[in-house]
Each structure stands twice: as C-alpha cells, then as structure tokens.
Protein backbone atom coordinates (compact mmCIF):
# COMPACT_ATOMS: atom_id res chain seq x y z
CA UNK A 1 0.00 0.00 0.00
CA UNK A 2 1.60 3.21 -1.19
CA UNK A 3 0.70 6.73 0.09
CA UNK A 4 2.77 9.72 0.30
CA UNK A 5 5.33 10.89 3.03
CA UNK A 6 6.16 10.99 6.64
CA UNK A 7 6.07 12.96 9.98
CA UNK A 8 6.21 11.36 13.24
CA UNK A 9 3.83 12.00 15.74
CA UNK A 10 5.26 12.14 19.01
CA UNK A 11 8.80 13.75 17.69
CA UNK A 12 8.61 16.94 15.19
CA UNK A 13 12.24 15.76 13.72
CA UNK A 14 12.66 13.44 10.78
CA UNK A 15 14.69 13.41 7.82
CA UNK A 16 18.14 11.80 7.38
CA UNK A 17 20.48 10.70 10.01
CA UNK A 18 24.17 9.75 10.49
CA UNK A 19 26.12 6.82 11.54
CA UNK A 20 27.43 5.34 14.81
CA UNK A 21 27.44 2.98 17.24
CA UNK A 22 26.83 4.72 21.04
CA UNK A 23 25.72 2.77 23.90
CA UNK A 24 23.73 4.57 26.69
CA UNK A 25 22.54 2.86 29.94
CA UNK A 26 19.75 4.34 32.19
CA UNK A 27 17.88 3.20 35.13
CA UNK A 28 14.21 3.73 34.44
CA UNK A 29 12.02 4.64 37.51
CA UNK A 30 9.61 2.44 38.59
CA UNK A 31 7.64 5.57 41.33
CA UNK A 32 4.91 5.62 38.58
CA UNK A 33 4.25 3.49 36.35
CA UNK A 34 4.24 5.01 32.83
CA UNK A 35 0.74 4.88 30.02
CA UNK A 36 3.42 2.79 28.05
CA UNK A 37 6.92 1.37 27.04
CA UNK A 38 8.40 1.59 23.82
CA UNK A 39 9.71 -1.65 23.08
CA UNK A 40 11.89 -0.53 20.04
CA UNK A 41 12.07 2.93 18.11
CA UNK A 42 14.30 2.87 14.53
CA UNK A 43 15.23 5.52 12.46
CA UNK A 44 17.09 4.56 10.04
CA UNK A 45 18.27 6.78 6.77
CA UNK A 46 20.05 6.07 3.65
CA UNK A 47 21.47 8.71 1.55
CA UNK A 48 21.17 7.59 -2.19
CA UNK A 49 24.05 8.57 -4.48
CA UNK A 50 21.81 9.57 -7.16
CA UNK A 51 20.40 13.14 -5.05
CA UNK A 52 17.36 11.14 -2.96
CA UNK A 53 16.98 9.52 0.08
CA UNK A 54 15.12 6.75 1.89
CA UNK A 55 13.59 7.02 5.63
CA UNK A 56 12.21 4.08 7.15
CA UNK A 57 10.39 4.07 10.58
CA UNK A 58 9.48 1.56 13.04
CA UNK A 59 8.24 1.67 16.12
CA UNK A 60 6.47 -0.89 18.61
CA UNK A 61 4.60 0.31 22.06
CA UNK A 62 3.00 -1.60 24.41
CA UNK A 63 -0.03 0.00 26.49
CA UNK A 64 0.40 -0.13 30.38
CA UNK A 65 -2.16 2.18 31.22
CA UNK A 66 -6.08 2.75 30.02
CA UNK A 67 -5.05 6.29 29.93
CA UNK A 68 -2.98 5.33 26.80
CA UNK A 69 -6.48 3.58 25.29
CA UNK A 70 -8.82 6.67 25.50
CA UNK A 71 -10.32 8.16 22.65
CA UNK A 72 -7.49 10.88 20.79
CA UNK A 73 -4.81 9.85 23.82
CA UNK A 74 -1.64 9.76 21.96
CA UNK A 75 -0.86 5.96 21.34
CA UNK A 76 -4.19 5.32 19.94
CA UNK A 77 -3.30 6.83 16.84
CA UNK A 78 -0.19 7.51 14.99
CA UNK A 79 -0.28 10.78 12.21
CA UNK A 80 2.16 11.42 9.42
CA UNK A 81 2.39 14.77 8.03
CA UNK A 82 4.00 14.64 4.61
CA UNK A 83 4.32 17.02 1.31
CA UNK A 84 3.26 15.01 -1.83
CA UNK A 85 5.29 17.68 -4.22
CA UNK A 86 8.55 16.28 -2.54
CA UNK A 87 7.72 12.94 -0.81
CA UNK A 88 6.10 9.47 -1.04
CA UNK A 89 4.86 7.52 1.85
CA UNK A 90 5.05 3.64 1.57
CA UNK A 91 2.97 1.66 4.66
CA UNK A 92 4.99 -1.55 5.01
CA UNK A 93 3.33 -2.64 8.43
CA UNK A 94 0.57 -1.43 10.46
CA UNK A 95 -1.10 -3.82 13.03
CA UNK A 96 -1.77 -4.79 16.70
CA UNK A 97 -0.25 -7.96 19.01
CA UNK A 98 -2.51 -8.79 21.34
CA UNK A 99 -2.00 -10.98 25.25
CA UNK A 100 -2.54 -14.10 23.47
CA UNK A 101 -0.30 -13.43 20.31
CA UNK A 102 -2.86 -12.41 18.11
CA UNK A 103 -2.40 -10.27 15.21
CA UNK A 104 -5.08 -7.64 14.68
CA UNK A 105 -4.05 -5.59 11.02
CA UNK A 106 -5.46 -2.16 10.46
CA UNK A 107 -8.05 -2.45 8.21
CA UNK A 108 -8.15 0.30 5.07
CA UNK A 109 -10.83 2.47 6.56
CA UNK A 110 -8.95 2.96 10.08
CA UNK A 111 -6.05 5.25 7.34
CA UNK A 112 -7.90 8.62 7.34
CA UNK A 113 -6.38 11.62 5.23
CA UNK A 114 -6.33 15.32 6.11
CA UNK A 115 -5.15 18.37 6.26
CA UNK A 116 -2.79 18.79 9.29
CA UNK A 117 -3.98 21.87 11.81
CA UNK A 118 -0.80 23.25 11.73
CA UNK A 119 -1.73 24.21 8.08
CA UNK A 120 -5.39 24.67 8.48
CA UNK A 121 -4.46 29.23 8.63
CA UNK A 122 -1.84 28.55 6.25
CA UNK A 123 -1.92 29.09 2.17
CA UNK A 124 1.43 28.16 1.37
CA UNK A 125 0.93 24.77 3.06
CA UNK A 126 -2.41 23.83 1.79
CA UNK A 127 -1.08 20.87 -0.17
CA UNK A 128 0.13 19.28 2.74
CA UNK A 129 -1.33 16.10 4.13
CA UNK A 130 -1.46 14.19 7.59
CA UNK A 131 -2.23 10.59 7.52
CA UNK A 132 -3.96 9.50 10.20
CA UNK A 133 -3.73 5.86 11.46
CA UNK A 134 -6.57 4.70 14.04
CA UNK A 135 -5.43 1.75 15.66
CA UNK A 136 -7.68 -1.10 16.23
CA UNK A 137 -8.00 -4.56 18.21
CA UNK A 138 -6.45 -2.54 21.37
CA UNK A 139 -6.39 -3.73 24.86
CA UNK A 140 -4.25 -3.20 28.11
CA UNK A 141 -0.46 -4.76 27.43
CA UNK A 142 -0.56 -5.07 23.71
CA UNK A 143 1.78 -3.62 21.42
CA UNK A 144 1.19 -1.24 18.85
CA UNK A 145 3.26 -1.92 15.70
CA UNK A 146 4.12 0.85 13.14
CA UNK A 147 6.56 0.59 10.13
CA UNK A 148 6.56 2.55 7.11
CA UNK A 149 9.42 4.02 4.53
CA UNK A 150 9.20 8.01 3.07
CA UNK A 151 11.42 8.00 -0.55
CA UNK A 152 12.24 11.89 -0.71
CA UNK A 153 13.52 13.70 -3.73
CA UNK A 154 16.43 15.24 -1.77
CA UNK A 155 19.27 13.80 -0.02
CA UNK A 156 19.92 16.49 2.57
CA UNK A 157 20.13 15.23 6.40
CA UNK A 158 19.74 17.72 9.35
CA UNK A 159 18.08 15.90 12.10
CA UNK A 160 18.03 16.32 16.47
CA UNK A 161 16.58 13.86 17.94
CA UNK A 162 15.67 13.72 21.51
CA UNK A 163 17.30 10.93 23.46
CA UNK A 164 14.25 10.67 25.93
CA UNK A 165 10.67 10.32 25.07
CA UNK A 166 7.30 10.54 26.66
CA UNK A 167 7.64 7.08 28.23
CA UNK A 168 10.35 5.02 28.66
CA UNK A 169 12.25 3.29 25.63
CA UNK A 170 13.99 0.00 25.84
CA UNK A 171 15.88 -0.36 22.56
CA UNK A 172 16.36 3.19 20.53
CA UNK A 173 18.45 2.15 17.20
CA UNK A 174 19.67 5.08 14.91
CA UNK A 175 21.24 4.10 11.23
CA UNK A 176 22.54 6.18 8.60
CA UNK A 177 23.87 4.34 5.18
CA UNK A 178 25.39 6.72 3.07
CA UNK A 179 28.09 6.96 -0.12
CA UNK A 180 31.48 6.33 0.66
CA UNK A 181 32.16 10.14 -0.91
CA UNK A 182 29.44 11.50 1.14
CA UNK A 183 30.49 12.97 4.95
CA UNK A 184 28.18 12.84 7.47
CA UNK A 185 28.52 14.26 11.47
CA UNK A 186 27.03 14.44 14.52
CA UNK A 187 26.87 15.87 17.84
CA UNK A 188 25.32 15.08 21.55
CA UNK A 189 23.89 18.07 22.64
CA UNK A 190 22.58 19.24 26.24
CA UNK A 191 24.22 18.92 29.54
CA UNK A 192 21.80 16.59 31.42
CA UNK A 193 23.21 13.01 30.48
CA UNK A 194 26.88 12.88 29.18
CA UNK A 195 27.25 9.31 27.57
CA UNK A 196 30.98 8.33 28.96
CA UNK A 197 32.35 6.81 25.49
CA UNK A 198 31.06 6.67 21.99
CA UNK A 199 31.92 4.46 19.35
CA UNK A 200 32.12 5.04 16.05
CA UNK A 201 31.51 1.93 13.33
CA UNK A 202 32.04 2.33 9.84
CA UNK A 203 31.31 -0.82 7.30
CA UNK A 204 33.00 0.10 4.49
CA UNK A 205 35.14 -2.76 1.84
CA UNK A 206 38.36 -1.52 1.66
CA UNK A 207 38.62 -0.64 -2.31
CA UNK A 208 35.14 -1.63 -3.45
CA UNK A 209 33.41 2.59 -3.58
CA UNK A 210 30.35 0.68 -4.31
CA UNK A 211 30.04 -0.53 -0.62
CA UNK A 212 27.99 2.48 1.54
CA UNK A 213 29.09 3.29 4.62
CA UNK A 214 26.96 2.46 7.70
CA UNK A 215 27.31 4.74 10.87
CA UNK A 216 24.75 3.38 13.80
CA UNK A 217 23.59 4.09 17.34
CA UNK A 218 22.18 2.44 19.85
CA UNK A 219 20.53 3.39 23.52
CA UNK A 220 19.00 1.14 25.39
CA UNK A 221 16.60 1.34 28.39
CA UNK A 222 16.25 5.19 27.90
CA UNK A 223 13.65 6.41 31.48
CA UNK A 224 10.98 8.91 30.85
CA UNK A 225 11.50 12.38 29.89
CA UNK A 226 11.09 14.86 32.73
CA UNK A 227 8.23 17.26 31.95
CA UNK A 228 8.65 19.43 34.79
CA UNK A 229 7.52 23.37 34.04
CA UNK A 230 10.33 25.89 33.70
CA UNK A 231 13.48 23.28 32.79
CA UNK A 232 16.44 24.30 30.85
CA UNK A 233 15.95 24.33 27.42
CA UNK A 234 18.62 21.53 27.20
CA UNK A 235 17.59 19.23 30.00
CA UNK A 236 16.67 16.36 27.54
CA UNK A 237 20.08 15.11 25.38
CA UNK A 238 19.68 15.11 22.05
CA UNK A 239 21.47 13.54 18.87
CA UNK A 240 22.19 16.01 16.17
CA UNK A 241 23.21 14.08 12.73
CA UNK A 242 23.56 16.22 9.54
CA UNK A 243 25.88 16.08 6.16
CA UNK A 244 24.61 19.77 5.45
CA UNK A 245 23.46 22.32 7.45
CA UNK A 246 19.68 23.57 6.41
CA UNK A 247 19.55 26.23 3.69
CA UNK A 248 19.73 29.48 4.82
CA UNK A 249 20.61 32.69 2.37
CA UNK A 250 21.68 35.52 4.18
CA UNK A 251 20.88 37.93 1.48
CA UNK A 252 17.38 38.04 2.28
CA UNK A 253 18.28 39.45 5.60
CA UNK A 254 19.38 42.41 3.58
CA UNK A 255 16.32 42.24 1.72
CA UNK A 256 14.13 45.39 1.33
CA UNK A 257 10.47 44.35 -0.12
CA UNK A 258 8.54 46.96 2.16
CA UNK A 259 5.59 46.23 4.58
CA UNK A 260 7.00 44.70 7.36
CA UNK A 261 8.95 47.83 8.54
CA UNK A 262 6.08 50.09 7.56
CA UNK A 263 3.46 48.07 9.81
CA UNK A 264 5.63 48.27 12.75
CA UNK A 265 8.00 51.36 12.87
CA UNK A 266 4.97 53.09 14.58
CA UNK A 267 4.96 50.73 17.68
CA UNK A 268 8.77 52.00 17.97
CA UNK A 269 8.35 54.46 21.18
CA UNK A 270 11.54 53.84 23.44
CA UNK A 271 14.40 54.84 23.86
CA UNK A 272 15.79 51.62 24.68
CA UNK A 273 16.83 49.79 21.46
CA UNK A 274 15.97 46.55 23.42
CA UNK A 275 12.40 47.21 24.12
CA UNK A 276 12.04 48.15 19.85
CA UNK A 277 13.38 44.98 18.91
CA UNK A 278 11.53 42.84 21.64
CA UNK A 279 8.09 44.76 20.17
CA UNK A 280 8.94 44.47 16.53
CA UNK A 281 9.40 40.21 17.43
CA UNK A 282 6.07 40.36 19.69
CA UNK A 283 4.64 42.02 16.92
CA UNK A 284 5.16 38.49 14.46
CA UNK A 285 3.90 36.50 17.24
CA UNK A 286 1.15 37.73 17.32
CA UNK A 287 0.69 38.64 13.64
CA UNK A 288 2.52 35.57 11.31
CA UNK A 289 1.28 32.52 11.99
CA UNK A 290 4.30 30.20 13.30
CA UNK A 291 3.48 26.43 11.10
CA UNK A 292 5.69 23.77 12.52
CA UNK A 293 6.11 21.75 9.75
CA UNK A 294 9.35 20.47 10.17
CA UNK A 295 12.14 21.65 7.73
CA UNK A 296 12.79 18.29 6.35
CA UNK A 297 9.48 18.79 4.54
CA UNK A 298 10.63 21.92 2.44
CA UNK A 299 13.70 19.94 2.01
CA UNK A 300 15.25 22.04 4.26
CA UNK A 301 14.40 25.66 2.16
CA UNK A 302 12.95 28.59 3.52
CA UNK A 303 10.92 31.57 1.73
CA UNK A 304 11.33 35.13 1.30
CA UNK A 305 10.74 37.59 3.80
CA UNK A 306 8.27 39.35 1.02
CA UNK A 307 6.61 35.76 0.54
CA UNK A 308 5.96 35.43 4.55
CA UNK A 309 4.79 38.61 5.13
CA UNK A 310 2.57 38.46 2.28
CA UNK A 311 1.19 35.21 2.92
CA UNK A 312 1.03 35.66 6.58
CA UNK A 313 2.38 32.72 7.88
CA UNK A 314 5.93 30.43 7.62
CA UNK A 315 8.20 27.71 9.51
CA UNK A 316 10.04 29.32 12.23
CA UNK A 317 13.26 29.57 9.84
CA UNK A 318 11.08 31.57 7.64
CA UNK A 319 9.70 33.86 10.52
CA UNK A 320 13.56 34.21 11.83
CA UNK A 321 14.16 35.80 8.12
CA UNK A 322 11.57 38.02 8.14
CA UNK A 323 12.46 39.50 11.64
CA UNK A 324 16.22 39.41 11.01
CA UNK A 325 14.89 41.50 7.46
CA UNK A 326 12.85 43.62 9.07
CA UNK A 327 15.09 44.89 11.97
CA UNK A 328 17.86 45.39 9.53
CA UNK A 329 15.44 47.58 7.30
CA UNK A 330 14.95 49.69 10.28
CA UNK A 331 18.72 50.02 11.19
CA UNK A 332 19.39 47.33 13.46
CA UNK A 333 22.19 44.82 13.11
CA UNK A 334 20.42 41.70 12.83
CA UNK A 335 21.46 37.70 11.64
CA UNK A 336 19.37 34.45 11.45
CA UNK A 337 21.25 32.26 14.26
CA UNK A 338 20.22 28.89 16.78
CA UNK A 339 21.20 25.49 15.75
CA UNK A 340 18.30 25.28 13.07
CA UNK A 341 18.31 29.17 12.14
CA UNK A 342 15.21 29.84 14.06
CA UNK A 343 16.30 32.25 16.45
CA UNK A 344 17.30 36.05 15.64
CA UNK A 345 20.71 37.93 16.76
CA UNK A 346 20.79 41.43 17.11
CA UNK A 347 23.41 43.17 17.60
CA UNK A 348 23.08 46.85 19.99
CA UNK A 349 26.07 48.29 21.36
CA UNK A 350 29.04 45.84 21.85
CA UNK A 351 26.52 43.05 23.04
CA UNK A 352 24.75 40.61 20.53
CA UNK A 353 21.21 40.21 21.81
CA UNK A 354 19.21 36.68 20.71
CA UNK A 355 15.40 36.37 20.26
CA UNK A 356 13.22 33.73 19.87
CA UNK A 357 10.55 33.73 16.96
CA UNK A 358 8.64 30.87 18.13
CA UNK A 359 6.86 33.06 21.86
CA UNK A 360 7.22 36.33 23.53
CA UNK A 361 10.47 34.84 25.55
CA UNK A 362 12.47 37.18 27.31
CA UNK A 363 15.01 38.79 25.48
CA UNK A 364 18.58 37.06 25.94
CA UNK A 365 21.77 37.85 25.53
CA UNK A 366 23.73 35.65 23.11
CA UNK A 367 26.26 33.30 24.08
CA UNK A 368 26.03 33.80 28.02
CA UNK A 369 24.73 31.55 30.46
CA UNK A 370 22.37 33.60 32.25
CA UNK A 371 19.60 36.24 31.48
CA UNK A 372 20.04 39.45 31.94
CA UNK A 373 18.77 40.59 35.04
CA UNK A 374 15.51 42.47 34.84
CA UNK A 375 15.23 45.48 36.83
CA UNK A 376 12.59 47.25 37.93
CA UNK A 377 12.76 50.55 39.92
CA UNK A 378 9.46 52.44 40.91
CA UNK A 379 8.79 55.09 43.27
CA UNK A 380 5.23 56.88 43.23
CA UNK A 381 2.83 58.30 45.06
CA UNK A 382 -0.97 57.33 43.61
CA UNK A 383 -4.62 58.57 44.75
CA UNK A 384 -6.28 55.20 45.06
CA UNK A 385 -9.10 53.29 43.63
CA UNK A 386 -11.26 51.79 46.62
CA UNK A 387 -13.64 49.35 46.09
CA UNK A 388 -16.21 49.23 49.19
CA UNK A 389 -16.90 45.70 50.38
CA UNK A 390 -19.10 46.47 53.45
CA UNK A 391 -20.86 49.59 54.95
CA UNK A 392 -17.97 51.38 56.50
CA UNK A 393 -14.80 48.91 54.63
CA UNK A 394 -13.09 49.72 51.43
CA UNK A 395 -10.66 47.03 49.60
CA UNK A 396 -7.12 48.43 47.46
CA UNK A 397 -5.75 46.59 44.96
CA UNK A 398 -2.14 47.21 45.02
CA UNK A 399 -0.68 48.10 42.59
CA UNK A 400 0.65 45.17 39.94
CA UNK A 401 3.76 47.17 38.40
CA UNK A 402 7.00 44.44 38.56
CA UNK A 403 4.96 41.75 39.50
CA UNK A 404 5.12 39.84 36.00
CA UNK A 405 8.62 38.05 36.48
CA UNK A 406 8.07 34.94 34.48
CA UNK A 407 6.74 32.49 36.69
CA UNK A 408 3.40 31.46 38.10
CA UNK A 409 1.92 29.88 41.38
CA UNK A 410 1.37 26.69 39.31
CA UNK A 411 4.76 26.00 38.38
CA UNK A 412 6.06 26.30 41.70
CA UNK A 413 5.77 22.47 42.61
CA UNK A 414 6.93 21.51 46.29
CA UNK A 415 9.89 19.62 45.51
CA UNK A 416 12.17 19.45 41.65
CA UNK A 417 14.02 16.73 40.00
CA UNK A 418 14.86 19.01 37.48
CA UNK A 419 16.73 22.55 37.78
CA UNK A 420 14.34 25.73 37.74
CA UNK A 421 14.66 28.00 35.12
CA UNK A 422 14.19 31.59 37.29
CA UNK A 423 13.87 35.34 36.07
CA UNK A 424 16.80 36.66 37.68
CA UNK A 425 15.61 40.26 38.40
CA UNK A 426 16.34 43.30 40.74
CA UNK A 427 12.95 44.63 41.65
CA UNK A 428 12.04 47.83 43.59
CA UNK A 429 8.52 49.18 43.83
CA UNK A 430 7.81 51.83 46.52
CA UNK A 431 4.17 53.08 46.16
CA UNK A 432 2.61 55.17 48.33
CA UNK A 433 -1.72 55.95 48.32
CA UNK A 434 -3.19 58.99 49.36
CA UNK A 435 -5.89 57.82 51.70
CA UNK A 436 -9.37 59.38 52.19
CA UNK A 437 -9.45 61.46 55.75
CA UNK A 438 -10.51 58.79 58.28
CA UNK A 439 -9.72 55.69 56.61
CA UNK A 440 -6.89 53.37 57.91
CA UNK A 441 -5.63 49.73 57.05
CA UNK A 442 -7.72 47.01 59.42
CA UNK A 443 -5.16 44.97 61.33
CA UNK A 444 -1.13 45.49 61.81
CA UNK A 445 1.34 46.53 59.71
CA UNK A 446 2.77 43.68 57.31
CA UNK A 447 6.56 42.95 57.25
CA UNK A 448 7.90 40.20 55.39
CA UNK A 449 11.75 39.70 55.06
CA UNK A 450 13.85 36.85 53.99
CA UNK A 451 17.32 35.84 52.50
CA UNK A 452 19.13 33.05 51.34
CA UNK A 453 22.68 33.79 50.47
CA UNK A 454 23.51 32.85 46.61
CA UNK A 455 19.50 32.97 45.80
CA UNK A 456 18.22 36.08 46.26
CA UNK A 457 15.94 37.98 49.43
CA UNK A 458 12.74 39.67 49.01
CA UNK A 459 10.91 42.21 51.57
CA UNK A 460 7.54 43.15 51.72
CA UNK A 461 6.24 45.77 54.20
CA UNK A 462 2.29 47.40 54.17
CA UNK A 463 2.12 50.61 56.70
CA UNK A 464 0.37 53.93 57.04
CA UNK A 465 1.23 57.22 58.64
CA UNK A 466 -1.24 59.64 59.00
CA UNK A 467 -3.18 59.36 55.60
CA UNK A 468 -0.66 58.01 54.09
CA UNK A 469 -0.37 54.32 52.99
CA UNK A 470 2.98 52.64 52.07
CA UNK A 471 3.13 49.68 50.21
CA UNK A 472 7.10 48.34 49.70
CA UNK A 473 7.84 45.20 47.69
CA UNK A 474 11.75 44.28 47.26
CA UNK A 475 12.55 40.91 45.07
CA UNK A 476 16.19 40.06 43.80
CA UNK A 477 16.62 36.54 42.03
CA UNK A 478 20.67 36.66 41.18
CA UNK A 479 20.49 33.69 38.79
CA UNK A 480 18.39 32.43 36.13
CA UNK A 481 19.28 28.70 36.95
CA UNK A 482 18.10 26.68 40.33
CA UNK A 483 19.67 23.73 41.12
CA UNK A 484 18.18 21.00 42.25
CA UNK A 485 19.39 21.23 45.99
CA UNK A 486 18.53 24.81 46.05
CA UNK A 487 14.93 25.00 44.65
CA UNK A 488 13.17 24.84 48.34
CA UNK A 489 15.49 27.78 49.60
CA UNK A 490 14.29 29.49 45.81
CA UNK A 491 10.41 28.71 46.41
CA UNK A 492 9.92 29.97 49.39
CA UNK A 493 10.86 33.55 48.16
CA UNK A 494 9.05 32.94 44.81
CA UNK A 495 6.00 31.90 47.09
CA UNK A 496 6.17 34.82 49.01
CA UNK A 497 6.62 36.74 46.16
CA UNK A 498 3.95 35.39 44.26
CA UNK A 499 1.37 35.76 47.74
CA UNK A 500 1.38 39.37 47.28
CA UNK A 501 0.19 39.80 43.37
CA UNK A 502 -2.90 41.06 42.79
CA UNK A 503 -2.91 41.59 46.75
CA UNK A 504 -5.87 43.71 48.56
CA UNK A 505 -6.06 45.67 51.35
CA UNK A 506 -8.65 45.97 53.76
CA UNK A 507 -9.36 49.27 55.06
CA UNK A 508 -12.01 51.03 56.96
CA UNK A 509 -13.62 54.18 57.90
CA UNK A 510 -13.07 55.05 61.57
C-alpha cells in the first residue's frame, strides 16, 4: 500500500540521520508506572548517491495504562504529516499484538487523510497532508506496531533527535547508510546526560566505492522524559546528525520588499533599542502565523521575507528571516542564528542580543549563560481606587507594576528533580496611596523579610502614617538557573513573592 510521506507523531524531527554505534545505559524509575513502554524505536536513513533519500520508521509500544487507550490519547493513533510535491509515503506494516499473540491488522478504513492543523491558517501549506492511522484490536499490554518508509527527492540530512521520550524506551536504534564520498557528522547536545564513550563503526570494503558506509547508534533502556515546568531548554540530550546544514541565504536578511517595517515602525516608542526589537518580534507573534512543519518537509528551504509577510504565515526559519529582514530595514544589526536558524541575533552596542521567533520569551543575551537581570525601579505616590466591600470597609488593589517576572503559582511544585529555570531580576517598587481622611488599614502593619545567600531575598512591608499608605515590595533573584538542591530555599521567596500579586487591602472608615 503506497501513500505519500512521513512525519512522526510524538517527535517533530525526521529526515536523514548519520552513523554510529553509542551505547547509553539508564535506570528507568519504577515511582509511577508510565501509560506505556516503547519496546523498540528505529530511524534509520540512507542517503542515495543519485540526489534522494530513503527514511524508514518503526516503532512498537506496548499500552500499560487505560489512559494510553482513551479516545485521541496519543498511542491510539499515529499521524504522518507529509508534502506530496517532494515525498512518497510507503505503509509496510501497520497492526496490533494482542496478550494471546494475536495479530489484529489495520483495516483500510482505520487510514484517514487530512489536512494537518498546523496548516489549516496557512496558504502556502495547503497541499500538505497528515495521515492519520486509528489503531484497532487494542487492549491493556498489547503492542502497537508501526513501520513505514518516506522516498524523498532530496538527499539532505539535518536531524536532532531527543534521546528521551514521553515514556520510557527500551531499545532506541539510529542508522545512517550513506556513499562512501558522502560525509556525514554528529553531535550530543545538552548537559543533562553525558554518555561516557562513543563508538564510532564504519562498514566500508576496503577498495570496493560501491560498498555504503553504515554509521549506527544504539541506547538502550532510555527512562521517561522529565516534563517538569520551567526546565532548561537543554535538560533532555539530544542527537544532532547532519551532512549539510539547512539552507539558509543571508541575502534576504538584507532584503528590502517593504511592509513589514512600515506596519511596525509606529509601535517603535523607546528609547531603549531593546524594548524596539523585543516589540517588533512580539509584533510576528502575534501577527505571522508560526506552522511547525518540520524543515525536512521543504527539504530544508525557507521563503522570502516578502513571501511570509505576504502570505502571513511560515516555519520558524522563515519567521527568523523576516524579523532578522525587518530589523535590519529599520537600522538594526540583525542575523538568522540557533542550531536550526530559528532564532534572531541582534546586535546593539558591543553586546549581541538573541530572540526567539517561536513566543514572547524574554530577550537574551547571546552566548552567556544567564539572562540578563531584569530590573525594575518604581517610586510613586498614587490617589487610590477603593472598592467598598461592606458599609464602613473599602478594599485596594495594590498596585501590579513588577509583578510579571516569568513564573506562576502553578509552576512552583513543592519539591524538583529538574533545575528551575528563574527570572533573575532586581525589583524595587515603593508606592505610596493617598488615603481618604478617616480611613486606615484594618489589622497590623505587614513585614515580610527573607534571604538566602547565593539565591536572592525579598521584603515586603504594608504601613500607614497619618493618611498616608505605604506599600514596599523588594525581590532580587541573582540567577536564572536553580539547582536541584537549592529549589526549596528558591520557592519559598518565589511563594512569598507570588502571595502578594494582585494583593488587597482591607481598610475602613473610623
């Protein structure tokens, strides 16, 4: 049965891969028992001499949990977005093994085509399918059994795969075949797992050029992936495997096709050159619609800032263009950067500043470690809005300036495997209301203080004087990365911190 072409659904990164043997051992955690296993995941490539290339899939799961059997829950169904004009999708098995050995194949009705959401606001991605494949003959501890093979018209490779998954994995095999004249390399990437020793395999006969050369890897029982909120970016290890880097023409950062920089050098009111450039990337956030097809689908090309703005919508390489255009059109020193051009460097002062085209992240600076430190210094004295709650009893709502720092309530979980990713800051808000004659705050006066040496300290303090109502909050988070160890000593500022937003005071009329 022959369709089209590929995407996977529970990674966003497929194309071509690279060679190698690496052996990885983990200890998965039996605490909580996952929805499922994977029993084996392949990807294996193979680079044709003649300009295509060959992906082939597999994949078998076994369900542990019914949460893993309910309707549109992630393992009972398997999509594959794919681009006819440059692919072509070839099913070679699809089917269920049930407790008893059983073998339950997915009938021809259960392979449904569509067009994928991501392209449903989309023009230039209209022709764009998603095969969906509903799985049938389910039950608690059978395995799930996908296999198919995408022929592409290209034989480009830029892949990162993750190295965890969303349930544990006991055999991961990676395989790249490739021409003897062809180079292919690779890279671990992030800092959480550093594999002691890789080995490299090549099969290649020794004067025969005919022979391809065979690079694998191999991980076995991989544990969950963390999904913890706020982690480092780089918390789950990835494999990076690529014989080219993705297309990327810098000329079309220096492209002027008009527009863009018309539509949003009116929003440009500051003086600071890093509040323009953070508006002018909030501004295509909110404005071009971000499709994550992956780049292997374009085989790896990107459009025309003229073409994105005009169509309204792009990959995230394509948005990176377009911003890195745009600034540059309004005299800012801007380049496409990131490890799969998606990210924007811009360049004020001495200091090369890095944005992200995919949310309205905090601006970075490139290259370092930690954010910048936000700072926030207010002192004001305000006629206040009360609210009366009672006969005789008023409420304030204090005043919210500073208090957006990048984390919620929510995300502050008692206790971390993971580190913390923290908006190191240097707040200082000193309001002071202008009470009414007779009315004073009900109860004492509030006076909160706490430090933890190599954290951060934060002070809040509520008091009145005469008519005269003082509200002081102090929070200073000197790093943008908790450990582990230090995340309880970090939360119970951040708590404290986070007690006093959208705070009200009770007053009353004596």
């Amino acid at each position: 049965m022959s369709f089209h072409s590929i995407s996977l659904p529970f990674t966003p990164f497929h194309s071509l891969i690279i060679v190698a043997l690496f052996s990885f051992q983990f200890s998965i955690s039996h605490a909580q028992q996952p929805d499922a296993v994977y029993k084996t995941i392949l990807h294996e490539w193979t680079l044709n001499a003649d300009g295509t290339s060959d992906y082939h899939y597999r994949h078998e799961v076994q369900i542990l949990r019914n949460s893993a059997l309910t309707a549109y829950a992630d393992k009972g169904e398997t999509f594959v977005v794919y681009n006819p004009d440059l692919e072509e999708l070839t099913i070679n098995e699809v089917y269920t093994r049930r407790l008893d050995g059983s073998r339950v194949e997915m009938p021809q009705n259960a392979f449904v085509y569509q067009l994928p959401s991501e392209c449903a606001d989309c023009g230039r991605f209209n022709h764009f399918r998603e095969l969906a494949m509903v799985h049938t003959g389910m039950e608690l501890g059978c395995i799930i059994v996908v296999d198919y093979t995408i022929h592409r018209n290209y034989n480009l490779l830029h892949e990162t795969l993750p190295l965890q998954r969303e349930c544990p994995v006991e055999n991961f095999e990676v395989v790249v075949n490739y021409p003897t004249e062809m180079e292919v390399n690779y890279d671990i990437l992030g800092n959480q797992y550093r594999p002691g020793g890789i080995t490299r395999r090549e099969s290649v006969t020794q004067g025969d050029a005919s022979k391809p050369r065979k690079l694998h890897f191999s991980f076995t029982n991989m544990p969950q992936a963390p999904s913890e909120p706020s982690m480092p970016a780089d918390i789950i290890p990835t494999l990076r495997i690529y014989n080219a880097l993705p297309e990327h023409t810098p000329a079309f950062t220096n492209e002027s096709f008009g527009g863009a920089e018309m539509a949003v050098s009116s929003l440009l009111n500051s003086n600071d050159p890093r509040k323009n450039v953070t508006t002018v990337r909030d501004f295509f956030v909110d404005n071009i619609h971000l499709n994550d097809i992956h780049p292997s689908h374009l085989g790896y090309r990107h459009a025309t800032p003229a073409e994105v703005w005009k169509t309204g919508c792009g990959t995230a390489i394509d948005k990176a263009v377009l911003l890195a255009a745009t600034l540059n059109q309004l005299n800012y020193r801007a380049r496409v950067i990131g490890e799969n051009n998606d990210m924007v460097g811009v360049m004020i002062d001495t200091v090369e500043y890095r944005l992200s085209v995919r949310s309205k992240a905090p601006i970075e600076i490139n290259g370092e470690a930690i954010d910048e430190v936000t700072k926030v210094d207010l002192t004001d004295t305000q006629e206040p809005t009360l609210d009366s709650v009672a006969e005789g009893f008023y409420s304030l709502l204090v005043s919210a300036d500073g208090d957006d720092i990048g984390f919620m309530l929510p995300t502050l979980t008692n206790e971390r495997t993971t580190p913390f990713v923290a908006p190191a800051c240097d707040i200082n808000c000193d309001i002071t209301y202008l009470l009414p004659k007779g009315v004073v705050m009900v109860g004492n006066a509030i006076s909160e203080k706490k430090a933890v040496e190599g954290i951060g300290s934060i002070e809040i303090s509520v008091s009145q004087k005469g008519n005269k109502l003082r509200v002081v909050r102090r929070l200073a988070i000197e790093k943008s990365l908790i450990p582990v160890d230090e995340y309880s000593d970090f939360r119970s500022i951040a708590v404290l911190w986070q007690s006093f937003k959208n705070k009200r005071i009770l007053l009353k009329k004596k």
